[in-house]
Protein backbone atom coordinates (compact mmCIF):
# COMPACT_ATOMS: atom_id res chain seq x y z
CA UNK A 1 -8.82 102.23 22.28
CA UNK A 2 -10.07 98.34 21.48
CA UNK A 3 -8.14 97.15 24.11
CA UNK A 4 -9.76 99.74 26.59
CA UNK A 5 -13.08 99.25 25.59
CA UNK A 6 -12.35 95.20 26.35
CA UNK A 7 -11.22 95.87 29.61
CA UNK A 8 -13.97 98.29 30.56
CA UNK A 9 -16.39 95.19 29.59
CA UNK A 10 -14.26 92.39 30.90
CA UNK A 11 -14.39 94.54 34.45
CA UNK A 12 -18.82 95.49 33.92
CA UNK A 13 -19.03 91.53 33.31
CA UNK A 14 -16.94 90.23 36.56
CA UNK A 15 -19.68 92.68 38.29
CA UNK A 16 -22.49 91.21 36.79
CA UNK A 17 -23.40 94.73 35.10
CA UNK A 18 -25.72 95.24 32.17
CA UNK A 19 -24.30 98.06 29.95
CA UNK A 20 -27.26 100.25 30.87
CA UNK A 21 -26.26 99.22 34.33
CA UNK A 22 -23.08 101.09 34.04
CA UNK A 23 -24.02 103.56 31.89
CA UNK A 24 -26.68 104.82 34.22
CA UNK A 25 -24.16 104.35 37.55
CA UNK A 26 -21.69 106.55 35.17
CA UNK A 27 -24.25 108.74 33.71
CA UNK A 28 -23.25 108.06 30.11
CA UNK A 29 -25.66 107.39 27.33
CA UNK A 30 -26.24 103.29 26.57
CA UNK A 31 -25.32 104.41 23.06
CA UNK A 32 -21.97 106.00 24.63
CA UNK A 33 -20.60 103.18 26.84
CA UNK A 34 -21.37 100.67 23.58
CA UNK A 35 -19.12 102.79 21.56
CA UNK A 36 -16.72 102.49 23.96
CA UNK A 37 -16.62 98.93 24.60
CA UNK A 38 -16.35 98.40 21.13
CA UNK A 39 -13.35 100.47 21.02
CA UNK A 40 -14.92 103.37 18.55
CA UNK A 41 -15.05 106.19 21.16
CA UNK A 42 -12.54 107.20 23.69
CA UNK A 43 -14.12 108.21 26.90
CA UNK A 44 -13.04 111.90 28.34
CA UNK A 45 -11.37 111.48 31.93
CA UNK A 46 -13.89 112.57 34.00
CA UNK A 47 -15.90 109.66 32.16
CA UNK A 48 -13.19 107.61 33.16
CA UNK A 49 -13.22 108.19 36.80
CA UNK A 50 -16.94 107.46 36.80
CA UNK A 51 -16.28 104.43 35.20
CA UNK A 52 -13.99 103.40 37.72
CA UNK A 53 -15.53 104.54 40.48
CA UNK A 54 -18.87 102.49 39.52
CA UNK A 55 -16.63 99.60 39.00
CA UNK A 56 -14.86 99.72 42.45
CA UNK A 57 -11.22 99.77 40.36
CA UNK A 58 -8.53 102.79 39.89
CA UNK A 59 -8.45 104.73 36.60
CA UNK A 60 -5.12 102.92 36.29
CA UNK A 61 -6.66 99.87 35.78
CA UNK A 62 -8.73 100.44 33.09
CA UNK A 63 -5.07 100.66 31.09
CA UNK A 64 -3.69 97.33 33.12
CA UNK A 65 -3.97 94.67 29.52
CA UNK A 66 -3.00 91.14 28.95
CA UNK A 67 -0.70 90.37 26.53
């Protein structure tokens, strides 16, 4: 979950997003997309798709982590 919280950020960041950015794009709560980030809340796939899709990247992605 961490590590797909990072990536989630690591990918908002490259796009010069604000959270509130993103969560508005993905209509998901400010509150919500933190959580996730931080790796304390697992998004539900839907979510994740809207994710993606605001951040011009494949679902797939998202789970693509450095070792």
């Amino acid at each position: 979950m961490a590590k797909f919280g990072k990536k989630v950020a690591t990918i908002r960041l490259s796009h010069s997003l604000t959270q509130e950015q993103l969560a508005e794009a993905a209509t998901i709560s400010l509150d919500f997309l933190s959580l996730i980030e931080r790796g304390q809340r697992g998004p539900s796939f839907p979510t994740m798709e809207r994710l993606a899709d605001v951040l011009g990247v494949e679902v797939k992605e998202l789970f693509t982590f450095d070792n």
